[in-house]
N, C-alpha and C. Protein backbone atom coordinates (compact mmCIF):
# COMPACT_ATOMS: atom_id res chain seq x y z
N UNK A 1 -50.86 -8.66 18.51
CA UNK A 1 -49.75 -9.60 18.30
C UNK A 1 -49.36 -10.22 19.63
N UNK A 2 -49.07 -11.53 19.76
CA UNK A 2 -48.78 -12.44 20.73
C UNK A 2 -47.10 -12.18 20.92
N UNK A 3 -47.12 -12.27 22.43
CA UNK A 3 -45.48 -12.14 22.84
C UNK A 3 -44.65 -13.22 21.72
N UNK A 4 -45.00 -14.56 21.74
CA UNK A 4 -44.16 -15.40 20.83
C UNK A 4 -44.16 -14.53 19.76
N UNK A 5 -45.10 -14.22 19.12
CA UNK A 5 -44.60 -13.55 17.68
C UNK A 5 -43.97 -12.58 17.53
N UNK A 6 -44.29 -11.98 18.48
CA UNK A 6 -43.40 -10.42 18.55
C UNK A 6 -42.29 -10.62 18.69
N UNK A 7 -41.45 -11.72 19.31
CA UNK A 7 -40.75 -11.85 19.89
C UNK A 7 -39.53 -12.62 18.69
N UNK A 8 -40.26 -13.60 18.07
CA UNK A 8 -39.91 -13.76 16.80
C UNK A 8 -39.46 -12.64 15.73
N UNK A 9 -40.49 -11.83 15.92
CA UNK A 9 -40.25 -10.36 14.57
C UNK A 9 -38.73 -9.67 15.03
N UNK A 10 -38.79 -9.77 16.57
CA UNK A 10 -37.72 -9.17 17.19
C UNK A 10 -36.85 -9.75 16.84
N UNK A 11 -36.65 -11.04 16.87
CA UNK A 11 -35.43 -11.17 16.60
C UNK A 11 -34.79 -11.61 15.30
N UNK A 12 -35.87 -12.21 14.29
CA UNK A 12 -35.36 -11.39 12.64
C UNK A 12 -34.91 -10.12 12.45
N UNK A 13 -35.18 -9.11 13.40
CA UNK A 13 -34.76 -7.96 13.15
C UNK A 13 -33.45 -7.29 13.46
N UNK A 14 -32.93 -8.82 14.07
CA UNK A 14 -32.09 -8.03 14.72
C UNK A 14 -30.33 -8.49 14.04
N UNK A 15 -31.00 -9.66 13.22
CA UNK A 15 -29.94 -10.09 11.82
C UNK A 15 -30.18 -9.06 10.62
N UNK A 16 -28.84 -8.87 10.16
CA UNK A 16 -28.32 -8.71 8.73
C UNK A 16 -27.25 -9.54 8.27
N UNK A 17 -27.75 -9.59 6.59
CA UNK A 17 -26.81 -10.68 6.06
C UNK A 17 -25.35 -9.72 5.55
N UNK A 18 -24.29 -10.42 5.79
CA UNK A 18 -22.63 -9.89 5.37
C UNK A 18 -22.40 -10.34 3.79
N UNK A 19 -21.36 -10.09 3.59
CA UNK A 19 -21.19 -11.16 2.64
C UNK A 19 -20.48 -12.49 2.87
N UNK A 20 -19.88 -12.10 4.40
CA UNK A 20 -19.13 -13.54 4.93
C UNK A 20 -20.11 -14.01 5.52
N UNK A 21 -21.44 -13.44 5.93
CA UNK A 21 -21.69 -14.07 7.21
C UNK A 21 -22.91 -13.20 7.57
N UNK A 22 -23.93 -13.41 8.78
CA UNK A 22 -24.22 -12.56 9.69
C UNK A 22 -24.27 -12.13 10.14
N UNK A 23 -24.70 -10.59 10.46
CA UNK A 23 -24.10 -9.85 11.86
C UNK A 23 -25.15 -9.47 12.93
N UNK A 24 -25.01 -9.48 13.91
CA UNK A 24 -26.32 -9.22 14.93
C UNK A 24 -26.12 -7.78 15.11
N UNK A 25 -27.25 -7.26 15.49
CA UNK A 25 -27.39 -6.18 15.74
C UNK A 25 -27.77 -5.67 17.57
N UNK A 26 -26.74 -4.95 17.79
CA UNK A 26 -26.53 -4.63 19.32
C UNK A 26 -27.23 -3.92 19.94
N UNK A 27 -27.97 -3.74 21.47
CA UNK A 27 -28.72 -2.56 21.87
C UNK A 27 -28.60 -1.23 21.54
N UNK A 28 -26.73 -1.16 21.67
CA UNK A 28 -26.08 0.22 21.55
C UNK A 28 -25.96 0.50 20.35
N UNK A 29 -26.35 -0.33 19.08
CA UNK A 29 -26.65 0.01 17.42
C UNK A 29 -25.04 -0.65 17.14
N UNK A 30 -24.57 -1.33 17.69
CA UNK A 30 -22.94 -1.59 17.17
C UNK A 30 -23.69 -3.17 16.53
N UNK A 31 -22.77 -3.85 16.15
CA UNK A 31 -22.79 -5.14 15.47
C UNK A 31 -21.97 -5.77 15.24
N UNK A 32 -22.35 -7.52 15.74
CA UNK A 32 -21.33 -8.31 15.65
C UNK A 32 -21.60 -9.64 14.74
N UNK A 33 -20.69 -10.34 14.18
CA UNK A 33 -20.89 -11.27 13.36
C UNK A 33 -20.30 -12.67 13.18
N UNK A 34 -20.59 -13.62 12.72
CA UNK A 34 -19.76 -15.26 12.57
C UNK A 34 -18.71 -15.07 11.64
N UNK A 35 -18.14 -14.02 11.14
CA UNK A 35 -17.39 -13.70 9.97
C UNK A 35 -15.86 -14.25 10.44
N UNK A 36 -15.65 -13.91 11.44
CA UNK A 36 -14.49 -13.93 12.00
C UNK A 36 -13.63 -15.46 11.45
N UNK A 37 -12.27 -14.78 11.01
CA UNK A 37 -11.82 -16.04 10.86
C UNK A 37 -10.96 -17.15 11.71
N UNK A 38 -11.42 -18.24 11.25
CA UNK A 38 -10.86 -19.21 12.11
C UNK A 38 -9.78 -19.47 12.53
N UNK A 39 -8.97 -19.85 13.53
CA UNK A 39 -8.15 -20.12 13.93
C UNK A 39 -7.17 -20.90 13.76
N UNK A 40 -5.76 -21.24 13.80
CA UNK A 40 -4.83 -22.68 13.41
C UNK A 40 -3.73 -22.21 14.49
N UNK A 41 -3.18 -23.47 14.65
CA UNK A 41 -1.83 -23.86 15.40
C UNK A 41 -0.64 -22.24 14.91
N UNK A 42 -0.15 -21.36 15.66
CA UNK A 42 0.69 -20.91 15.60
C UNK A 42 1.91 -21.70 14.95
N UNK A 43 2.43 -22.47 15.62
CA UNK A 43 3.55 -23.31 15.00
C UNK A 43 4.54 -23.22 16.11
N UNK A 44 5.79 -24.09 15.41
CA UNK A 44 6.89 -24.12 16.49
C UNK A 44 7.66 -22.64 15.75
N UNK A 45 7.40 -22.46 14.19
CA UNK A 45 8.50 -21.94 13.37
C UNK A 45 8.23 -20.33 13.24
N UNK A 46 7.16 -19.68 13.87
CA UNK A 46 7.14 -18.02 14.40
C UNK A 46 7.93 -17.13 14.92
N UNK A 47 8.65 -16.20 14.45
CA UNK A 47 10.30 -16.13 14.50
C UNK A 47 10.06 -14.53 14.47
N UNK A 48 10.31 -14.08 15.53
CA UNK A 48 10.33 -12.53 15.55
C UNK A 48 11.69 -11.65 15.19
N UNK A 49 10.70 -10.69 14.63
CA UNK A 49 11.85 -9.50 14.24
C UNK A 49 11.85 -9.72 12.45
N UNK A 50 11.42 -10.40 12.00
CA UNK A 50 11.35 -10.69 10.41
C UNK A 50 10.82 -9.52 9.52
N UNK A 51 11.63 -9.11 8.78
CA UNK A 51 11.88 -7.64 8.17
C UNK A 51 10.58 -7.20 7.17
N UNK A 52 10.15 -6.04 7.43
CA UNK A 52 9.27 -5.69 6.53
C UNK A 52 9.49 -5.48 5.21
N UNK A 53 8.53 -6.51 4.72
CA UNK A 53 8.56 -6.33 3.64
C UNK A 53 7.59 -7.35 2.64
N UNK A 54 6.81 -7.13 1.15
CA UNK A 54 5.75 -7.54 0.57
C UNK A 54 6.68 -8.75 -0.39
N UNK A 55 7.61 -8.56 -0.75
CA UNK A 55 8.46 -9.73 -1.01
C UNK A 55 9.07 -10.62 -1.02
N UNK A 56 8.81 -11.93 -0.95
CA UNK A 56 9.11 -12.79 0.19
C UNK A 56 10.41 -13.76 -1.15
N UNK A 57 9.75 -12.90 -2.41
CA UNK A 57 10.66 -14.11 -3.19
C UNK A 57 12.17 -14.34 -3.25
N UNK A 58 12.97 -15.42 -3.58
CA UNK A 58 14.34 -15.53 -2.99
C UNK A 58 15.04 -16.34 -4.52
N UNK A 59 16.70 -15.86 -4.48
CA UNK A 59 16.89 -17.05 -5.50
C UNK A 59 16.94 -18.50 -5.20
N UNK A 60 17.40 -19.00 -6.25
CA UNK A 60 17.75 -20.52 -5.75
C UNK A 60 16.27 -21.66 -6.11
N UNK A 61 16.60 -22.94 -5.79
CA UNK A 61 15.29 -23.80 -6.38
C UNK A 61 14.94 -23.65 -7.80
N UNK A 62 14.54 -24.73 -8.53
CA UNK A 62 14.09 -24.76 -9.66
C UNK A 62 12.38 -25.37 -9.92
N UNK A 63 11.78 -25.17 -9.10
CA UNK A 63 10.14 -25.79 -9.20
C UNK A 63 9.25 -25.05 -8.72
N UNK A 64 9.81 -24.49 -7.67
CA UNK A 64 8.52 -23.23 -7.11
C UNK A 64 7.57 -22.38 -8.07
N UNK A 65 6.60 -22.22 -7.80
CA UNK A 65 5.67 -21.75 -8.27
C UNK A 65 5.65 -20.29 -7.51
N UNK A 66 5.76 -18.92 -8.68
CA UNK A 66 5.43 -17.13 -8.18
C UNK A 66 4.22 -17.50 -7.55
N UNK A 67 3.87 -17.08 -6.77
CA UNK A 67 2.36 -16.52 -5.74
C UNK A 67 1.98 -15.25 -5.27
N UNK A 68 1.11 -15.03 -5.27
CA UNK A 68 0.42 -13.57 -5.45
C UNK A 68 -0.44 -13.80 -4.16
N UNK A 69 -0.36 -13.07 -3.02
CA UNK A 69 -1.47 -13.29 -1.87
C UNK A 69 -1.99 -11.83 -1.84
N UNK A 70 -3.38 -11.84 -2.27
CA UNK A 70 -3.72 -10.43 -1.51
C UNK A 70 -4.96 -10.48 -0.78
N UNK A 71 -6.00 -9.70 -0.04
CA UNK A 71 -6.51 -9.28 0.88
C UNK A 71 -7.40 -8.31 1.66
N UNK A 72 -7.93 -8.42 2.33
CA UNK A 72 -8.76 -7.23 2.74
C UNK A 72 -8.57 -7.67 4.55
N UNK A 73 -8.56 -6.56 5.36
CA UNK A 73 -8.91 -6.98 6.69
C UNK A 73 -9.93 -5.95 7.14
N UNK A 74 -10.79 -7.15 7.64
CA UNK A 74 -12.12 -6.40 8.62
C UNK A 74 -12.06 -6.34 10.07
N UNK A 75 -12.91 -5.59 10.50
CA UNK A 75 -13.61 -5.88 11.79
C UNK A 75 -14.54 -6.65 12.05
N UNK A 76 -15.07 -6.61 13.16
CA UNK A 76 -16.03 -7.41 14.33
C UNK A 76 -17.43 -7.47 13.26
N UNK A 77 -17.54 -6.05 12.49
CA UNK A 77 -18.69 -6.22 11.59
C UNK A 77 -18.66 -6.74 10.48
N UNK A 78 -18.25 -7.24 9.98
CA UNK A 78 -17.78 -8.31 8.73
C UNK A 78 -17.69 -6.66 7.55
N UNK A 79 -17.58 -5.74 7.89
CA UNK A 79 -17.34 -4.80 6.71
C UNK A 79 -17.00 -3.56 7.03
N UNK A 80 -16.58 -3.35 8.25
CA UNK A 80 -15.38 -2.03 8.49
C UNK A 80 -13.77 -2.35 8.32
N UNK A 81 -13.04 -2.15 6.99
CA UNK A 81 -11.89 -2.35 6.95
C UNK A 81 -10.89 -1.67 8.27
N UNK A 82 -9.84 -2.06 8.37
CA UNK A 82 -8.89 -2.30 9.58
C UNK A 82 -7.27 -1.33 8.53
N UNK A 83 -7.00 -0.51 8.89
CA UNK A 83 -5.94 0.39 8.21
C UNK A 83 -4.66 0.02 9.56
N UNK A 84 -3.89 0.00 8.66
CA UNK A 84 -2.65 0.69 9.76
C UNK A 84 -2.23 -0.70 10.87
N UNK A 85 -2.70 -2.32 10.29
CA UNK A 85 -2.87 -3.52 11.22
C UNK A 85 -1.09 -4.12 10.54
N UNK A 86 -0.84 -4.47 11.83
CA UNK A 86 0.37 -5.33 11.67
C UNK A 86 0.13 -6.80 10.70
N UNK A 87 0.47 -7.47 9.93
CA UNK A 87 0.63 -8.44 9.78
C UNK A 87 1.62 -9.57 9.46
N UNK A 88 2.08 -10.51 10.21
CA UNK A 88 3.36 -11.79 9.73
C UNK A 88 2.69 -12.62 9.14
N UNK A 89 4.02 -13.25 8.00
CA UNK A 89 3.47 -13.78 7.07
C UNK A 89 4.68 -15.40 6.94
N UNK A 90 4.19 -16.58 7.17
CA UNK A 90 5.55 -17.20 7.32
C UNK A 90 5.01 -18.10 6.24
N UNK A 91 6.51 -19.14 5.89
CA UNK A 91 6.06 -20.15 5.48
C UNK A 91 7.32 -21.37 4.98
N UNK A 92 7.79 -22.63 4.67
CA UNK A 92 8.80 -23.54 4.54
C UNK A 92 9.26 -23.01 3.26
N UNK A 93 10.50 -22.59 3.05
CA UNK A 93 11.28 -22.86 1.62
C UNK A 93 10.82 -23.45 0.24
N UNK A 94 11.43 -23.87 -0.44
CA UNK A 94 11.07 -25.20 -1.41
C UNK A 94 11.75 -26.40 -1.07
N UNK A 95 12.58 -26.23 0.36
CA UNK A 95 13.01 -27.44 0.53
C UNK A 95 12.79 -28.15 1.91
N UNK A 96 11.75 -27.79 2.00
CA UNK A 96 10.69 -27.64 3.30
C UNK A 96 11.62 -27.12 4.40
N UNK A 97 12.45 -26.18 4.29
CA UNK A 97 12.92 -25.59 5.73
C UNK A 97 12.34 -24.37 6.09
N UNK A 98 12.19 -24.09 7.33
CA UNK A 98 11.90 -22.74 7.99
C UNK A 98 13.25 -22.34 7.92
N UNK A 99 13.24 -20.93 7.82
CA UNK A 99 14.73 -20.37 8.15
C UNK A 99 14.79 -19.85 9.63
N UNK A 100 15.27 -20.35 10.71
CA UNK A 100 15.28 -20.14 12.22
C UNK A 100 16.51 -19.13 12.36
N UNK A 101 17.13 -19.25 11.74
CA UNK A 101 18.74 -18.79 12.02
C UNK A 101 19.26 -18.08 11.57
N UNK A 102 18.79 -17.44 10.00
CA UNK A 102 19.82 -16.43 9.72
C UNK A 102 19.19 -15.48 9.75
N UNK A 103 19.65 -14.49 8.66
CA UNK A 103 19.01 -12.73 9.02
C UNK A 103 18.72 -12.74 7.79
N UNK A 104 19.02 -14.10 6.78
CA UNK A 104 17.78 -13.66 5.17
C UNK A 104 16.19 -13.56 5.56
N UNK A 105 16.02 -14.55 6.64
CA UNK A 105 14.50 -15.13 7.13
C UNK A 105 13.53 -15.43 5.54
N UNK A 106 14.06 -15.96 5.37
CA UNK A 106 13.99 -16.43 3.71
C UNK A 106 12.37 -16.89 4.15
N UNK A 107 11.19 -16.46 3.38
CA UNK A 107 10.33 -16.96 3.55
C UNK A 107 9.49 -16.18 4.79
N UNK A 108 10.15 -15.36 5.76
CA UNK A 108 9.70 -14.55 6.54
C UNK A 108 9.12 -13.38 6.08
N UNK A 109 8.13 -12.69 6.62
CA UNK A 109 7.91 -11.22 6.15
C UNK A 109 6.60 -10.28 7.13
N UNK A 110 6.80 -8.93 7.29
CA UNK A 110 5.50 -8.42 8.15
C UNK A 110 5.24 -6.99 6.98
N UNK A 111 4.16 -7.06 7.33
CA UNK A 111 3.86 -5.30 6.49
C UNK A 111 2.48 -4.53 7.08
N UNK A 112 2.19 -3.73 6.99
CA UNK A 112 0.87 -3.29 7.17
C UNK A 112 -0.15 -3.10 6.44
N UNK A 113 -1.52 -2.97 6.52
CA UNK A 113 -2.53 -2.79 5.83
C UNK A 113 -2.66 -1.20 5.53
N UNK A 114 -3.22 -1.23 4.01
CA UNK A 114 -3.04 0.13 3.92
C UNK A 114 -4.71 0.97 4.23
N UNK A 115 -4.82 2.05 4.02
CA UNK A 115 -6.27 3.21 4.33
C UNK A 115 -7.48 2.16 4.32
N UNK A 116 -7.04 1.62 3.37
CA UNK A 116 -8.44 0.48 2.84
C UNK A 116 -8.32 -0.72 3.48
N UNK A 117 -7.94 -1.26 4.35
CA UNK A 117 -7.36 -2.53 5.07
C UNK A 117 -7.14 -3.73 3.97
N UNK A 118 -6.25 -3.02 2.90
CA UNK A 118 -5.85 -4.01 2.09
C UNK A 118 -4.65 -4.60 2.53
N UNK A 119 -3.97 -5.97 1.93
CA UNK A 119 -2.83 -5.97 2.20
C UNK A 119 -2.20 -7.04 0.65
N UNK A 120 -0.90 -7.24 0.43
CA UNK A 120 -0.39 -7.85 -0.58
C UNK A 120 1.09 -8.52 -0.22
N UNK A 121 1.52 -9.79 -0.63
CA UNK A 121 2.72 -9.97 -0.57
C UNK A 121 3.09 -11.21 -1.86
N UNK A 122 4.18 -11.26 -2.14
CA UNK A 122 4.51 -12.20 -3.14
C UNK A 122 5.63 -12.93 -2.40
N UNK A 123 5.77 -14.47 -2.64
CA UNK A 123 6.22 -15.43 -1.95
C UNK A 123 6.26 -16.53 -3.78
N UNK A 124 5.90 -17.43 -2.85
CA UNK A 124 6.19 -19.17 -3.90
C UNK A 124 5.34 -20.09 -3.31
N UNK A 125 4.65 -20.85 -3.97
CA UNK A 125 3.43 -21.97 -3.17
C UNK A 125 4.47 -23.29 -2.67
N UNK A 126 4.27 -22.99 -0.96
CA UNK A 126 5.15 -23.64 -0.26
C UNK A 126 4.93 -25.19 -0.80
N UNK A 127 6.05 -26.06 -0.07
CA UNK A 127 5.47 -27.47 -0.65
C UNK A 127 5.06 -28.02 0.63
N UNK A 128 4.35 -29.22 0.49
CA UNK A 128 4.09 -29.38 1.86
C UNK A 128 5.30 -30.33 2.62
N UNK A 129 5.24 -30.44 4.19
CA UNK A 129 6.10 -30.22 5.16
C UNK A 129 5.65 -30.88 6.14
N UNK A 130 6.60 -31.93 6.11
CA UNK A 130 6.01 -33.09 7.44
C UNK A 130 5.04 -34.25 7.21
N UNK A 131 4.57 -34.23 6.33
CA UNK A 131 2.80 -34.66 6.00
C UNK A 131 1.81 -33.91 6.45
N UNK A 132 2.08 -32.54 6.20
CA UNK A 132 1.14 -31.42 6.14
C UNK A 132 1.14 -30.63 4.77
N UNK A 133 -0.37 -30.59 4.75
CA UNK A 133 -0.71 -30.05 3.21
C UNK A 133 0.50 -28.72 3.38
N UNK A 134 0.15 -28.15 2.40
CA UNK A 134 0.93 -27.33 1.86
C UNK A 134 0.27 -25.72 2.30
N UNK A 135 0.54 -24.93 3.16
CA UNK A 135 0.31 -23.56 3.86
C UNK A 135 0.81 -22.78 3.73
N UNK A 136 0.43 -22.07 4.55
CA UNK A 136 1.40 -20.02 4.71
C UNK A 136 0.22 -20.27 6.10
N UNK A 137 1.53 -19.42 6.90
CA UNK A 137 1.23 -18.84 8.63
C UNK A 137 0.49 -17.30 8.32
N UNK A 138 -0.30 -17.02 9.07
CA UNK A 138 -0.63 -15.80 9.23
C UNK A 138 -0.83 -15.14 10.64
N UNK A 139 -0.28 -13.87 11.32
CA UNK A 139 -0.75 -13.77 12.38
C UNK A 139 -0.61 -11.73 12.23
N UNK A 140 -2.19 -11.94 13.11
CA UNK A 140 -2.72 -10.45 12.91
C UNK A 140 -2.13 -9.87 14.38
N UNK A 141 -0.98 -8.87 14.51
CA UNK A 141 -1.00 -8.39 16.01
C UNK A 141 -2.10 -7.90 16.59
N UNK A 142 -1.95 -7.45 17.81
CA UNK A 142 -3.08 -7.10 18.53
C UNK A 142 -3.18 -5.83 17.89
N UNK A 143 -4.86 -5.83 18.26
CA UNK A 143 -5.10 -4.22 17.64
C UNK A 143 -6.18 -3.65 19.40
N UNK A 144 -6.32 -2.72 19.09
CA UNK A 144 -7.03 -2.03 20.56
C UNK A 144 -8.22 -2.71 20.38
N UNK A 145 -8.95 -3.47 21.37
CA UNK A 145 -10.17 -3.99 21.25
C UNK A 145 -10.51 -5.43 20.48
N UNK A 146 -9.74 -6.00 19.95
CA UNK A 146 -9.56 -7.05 19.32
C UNK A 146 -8.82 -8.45 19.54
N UNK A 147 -9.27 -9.57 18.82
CA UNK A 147 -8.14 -10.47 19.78
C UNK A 147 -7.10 -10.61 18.77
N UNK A 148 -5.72 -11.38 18.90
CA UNK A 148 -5.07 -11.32 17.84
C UNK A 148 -5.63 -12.75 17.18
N UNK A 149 -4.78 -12.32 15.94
CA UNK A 149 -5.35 -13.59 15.01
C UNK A 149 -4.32 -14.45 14.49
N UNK A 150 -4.12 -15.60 14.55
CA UNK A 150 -3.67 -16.98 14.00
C UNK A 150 -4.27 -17.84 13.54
N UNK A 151 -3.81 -17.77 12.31
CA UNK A 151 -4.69 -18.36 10.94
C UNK A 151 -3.72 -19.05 10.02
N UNK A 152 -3.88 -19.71 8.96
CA UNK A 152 -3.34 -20.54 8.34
C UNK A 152 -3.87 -20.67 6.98
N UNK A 153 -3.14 -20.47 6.22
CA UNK A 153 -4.07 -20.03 4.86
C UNK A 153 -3.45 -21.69 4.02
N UNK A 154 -4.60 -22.29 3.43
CA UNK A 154 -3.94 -23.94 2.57
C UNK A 154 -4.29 -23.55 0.86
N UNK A 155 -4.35 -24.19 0.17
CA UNK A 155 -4.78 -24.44 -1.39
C UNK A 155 -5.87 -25.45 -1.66
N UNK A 156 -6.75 -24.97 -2.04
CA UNK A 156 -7.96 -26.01 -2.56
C UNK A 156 -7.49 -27.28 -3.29
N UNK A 157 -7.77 -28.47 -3.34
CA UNK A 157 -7.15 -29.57 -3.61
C UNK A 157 -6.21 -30.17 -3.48
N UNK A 158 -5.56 -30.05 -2.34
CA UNK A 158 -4.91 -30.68 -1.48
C UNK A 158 -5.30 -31.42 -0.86
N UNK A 159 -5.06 -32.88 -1.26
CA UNK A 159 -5.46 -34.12 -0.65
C UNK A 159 -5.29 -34.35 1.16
N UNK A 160 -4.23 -33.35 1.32
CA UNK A 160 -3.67 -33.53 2.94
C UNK A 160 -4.43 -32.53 4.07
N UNK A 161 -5.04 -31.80 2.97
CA UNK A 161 -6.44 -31.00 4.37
C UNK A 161 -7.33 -32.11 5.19
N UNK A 162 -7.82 -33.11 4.64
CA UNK A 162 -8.52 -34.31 5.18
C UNK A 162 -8.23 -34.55 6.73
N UNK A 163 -6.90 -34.50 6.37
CA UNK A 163 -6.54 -35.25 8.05
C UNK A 163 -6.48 -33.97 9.20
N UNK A 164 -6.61 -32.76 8.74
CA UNK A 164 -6.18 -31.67 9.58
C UNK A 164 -7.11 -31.29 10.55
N UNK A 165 -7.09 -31.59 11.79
CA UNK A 165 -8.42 -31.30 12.88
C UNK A 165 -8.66 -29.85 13.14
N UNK A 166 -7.45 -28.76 12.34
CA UNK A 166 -8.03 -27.76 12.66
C UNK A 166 -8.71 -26.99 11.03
N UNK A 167 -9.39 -27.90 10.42
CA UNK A 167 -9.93 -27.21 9.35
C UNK A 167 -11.44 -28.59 8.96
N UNK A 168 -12.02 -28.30 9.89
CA UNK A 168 -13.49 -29.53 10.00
C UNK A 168 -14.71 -28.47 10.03
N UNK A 169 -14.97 -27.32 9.99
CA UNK A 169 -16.36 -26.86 9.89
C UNK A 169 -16.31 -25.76 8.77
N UNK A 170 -17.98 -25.04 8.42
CA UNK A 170 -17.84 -24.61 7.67
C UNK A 170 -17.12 -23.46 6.83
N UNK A 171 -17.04 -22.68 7.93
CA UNK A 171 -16.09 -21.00 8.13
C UNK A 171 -14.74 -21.88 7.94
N UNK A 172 -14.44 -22.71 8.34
CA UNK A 172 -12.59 -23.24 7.90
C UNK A 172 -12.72 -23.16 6.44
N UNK A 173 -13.34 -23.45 5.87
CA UNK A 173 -13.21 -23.36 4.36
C UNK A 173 -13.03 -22.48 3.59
N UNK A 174 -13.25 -20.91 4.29
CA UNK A 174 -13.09 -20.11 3.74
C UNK A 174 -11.45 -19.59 3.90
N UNK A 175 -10.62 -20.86 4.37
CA UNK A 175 -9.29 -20.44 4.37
C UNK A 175 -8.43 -21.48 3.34
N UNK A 176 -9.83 -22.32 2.75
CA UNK A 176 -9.00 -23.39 1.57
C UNK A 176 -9.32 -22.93 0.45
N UNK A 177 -8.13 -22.00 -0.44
CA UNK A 177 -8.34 -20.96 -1.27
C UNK A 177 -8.27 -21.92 -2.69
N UNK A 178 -9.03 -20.86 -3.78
CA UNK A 178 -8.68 -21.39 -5.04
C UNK A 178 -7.71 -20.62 -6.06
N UNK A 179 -6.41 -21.20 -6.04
CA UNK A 179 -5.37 -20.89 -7.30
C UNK A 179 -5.88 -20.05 -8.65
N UNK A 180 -5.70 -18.71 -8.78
CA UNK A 180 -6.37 -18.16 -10.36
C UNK A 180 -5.03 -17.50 -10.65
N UNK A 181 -5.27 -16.94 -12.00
CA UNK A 181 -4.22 -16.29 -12.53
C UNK A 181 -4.37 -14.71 -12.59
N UNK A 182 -3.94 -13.48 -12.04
CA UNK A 182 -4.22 -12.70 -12.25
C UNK A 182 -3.62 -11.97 -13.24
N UNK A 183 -3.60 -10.52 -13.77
CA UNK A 183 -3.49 -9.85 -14.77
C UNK A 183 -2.18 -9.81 -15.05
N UNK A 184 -1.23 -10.52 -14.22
CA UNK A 184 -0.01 -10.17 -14.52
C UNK A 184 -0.03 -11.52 -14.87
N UNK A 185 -0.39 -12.48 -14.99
CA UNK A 185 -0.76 -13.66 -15.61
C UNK A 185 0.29 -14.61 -14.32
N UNK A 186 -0.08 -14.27 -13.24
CA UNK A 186 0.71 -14.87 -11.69
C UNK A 186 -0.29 -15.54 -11.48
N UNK A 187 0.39 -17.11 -10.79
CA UNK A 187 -0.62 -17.40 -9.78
C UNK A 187 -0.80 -16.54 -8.33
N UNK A 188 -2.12 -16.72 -8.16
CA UNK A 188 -3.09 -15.79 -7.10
C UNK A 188 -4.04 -16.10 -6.27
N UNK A 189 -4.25 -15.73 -5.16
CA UNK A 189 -5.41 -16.16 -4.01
C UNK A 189 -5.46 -14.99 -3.68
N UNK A 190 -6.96 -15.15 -2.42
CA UNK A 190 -7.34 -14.17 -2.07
C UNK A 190 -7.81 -14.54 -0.72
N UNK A 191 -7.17 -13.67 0.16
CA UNK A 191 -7.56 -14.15 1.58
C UNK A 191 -8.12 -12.98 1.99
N UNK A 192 -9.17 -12.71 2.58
CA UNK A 192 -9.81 -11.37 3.21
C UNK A 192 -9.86 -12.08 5.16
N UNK A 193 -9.71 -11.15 6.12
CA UNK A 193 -9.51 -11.65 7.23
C UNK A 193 -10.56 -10.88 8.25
N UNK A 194 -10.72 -11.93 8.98
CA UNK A 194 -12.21 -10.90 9.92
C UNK A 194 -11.46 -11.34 11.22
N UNK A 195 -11.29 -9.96 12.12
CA UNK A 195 -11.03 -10.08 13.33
C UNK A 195 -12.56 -10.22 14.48
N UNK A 196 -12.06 -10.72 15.62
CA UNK A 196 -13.23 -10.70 16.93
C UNK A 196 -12.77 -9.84 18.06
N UNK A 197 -14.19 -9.36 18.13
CA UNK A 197 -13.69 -8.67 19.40
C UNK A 197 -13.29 -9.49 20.73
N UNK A 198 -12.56 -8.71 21.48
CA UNK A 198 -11.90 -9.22 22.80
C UNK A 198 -13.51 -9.85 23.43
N UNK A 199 -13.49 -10.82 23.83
CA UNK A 199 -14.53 -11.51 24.77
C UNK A 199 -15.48 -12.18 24.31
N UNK A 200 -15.15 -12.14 22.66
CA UNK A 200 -16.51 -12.94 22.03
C UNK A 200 -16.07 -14.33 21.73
N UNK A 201 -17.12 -15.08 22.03
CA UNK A 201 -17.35 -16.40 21.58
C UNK A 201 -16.78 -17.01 20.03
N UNK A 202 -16.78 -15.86 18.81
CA UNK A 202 -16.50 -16.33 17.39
C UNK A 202 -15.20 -16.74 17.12
């Protein structure tokens, strides 16, 4: 066998397929992958100290739509779940306000992932805000070895993703979710989240 070919075999060998993605395979047998999810604008409206908790729903308003967000969080390998991870969860009212100021933080919320790096919260499908499609903030704290994550979760068919420069390649898409109904007959999405390790390129 010729160095080119060998060299070729080598390095088919050194991919496996995820289900998000690819992961390479490391000298030291560890593995890394494109899984990782993409990035968005933090915001001006990230507001610390916002109370734990999976319930984000509030009275008041007559149009909002129940929402169901749930989840999985990974690692660097697109399939070692992440237990015990901080996560904030923001997003505008129904009357497109952030709440900056009081101590309801109406629309605010953090919780953790549980054994299985699942996570869940119930909210209302924000409306959109500014001439920006319609979102939810997400941000993963730091974990040991990892970078943190700021992400931005939208709704599939939303005419106002078009203009958004931070959702143009293919991995962004896996943050423009599709609306289903789950067993409790709620609307529902599903966001699963892949962290990167500290120093990588993804």
């Amino acid at each position: 066998m010729n160095r080119k070919n060998f060299m070729k075999l080598a390095g088919l060998s050194a991919f496996a397929m995820s289900t998000s993605g690819f992961t390479i395979l490391q000298d030291d047998g560890t593995t890394k992958g494109d899984c990782a999810t993409t990035t968005d604008y933090l915001g001006p409206f990230y507001r610390e100290g916002a109370p734990f908790r999976n319930d984000l729903t509030y009275p008041g308003g007559k149009d909002e739509i129940p929402l169901k967000v749930v989840g999985q969080l990974f690692g660097a390998d697109c399939q070692a779940p992440i237990p015990n991870a901080l996560i904030n969860v923001w997003h505008c009212d129904h009357e497109q306000h952030y709440d900056m100021e009081t101590q309801e933080f109406r629309c605010y919320g953090r919780f953790y992932t549980n054994e299985n790096g699942e996570y869940w919260f119930k909210s209302i499908i924000p409306p959109p805000v500014a001439g920006r499609p319609k979102h939810i903030h997400f941000l993963v704290k730091k974990i040991d070895g990892y970078k943190e994550l700021v992400t931005q979760l939208y709704f599939r068919g939303d005419e106002r993703i078009k203009s958004r420069k931070t959702i143009k390649g293919p991995r962004d898409e896996r943050r423009i979710l599709e609306i289903y109904k789950n067993e409790e007959s709620m609307a529902e999405v599903k966001l699963d989240l892949y962290l990167s390790k500290k120093g990588w390129r993804f």
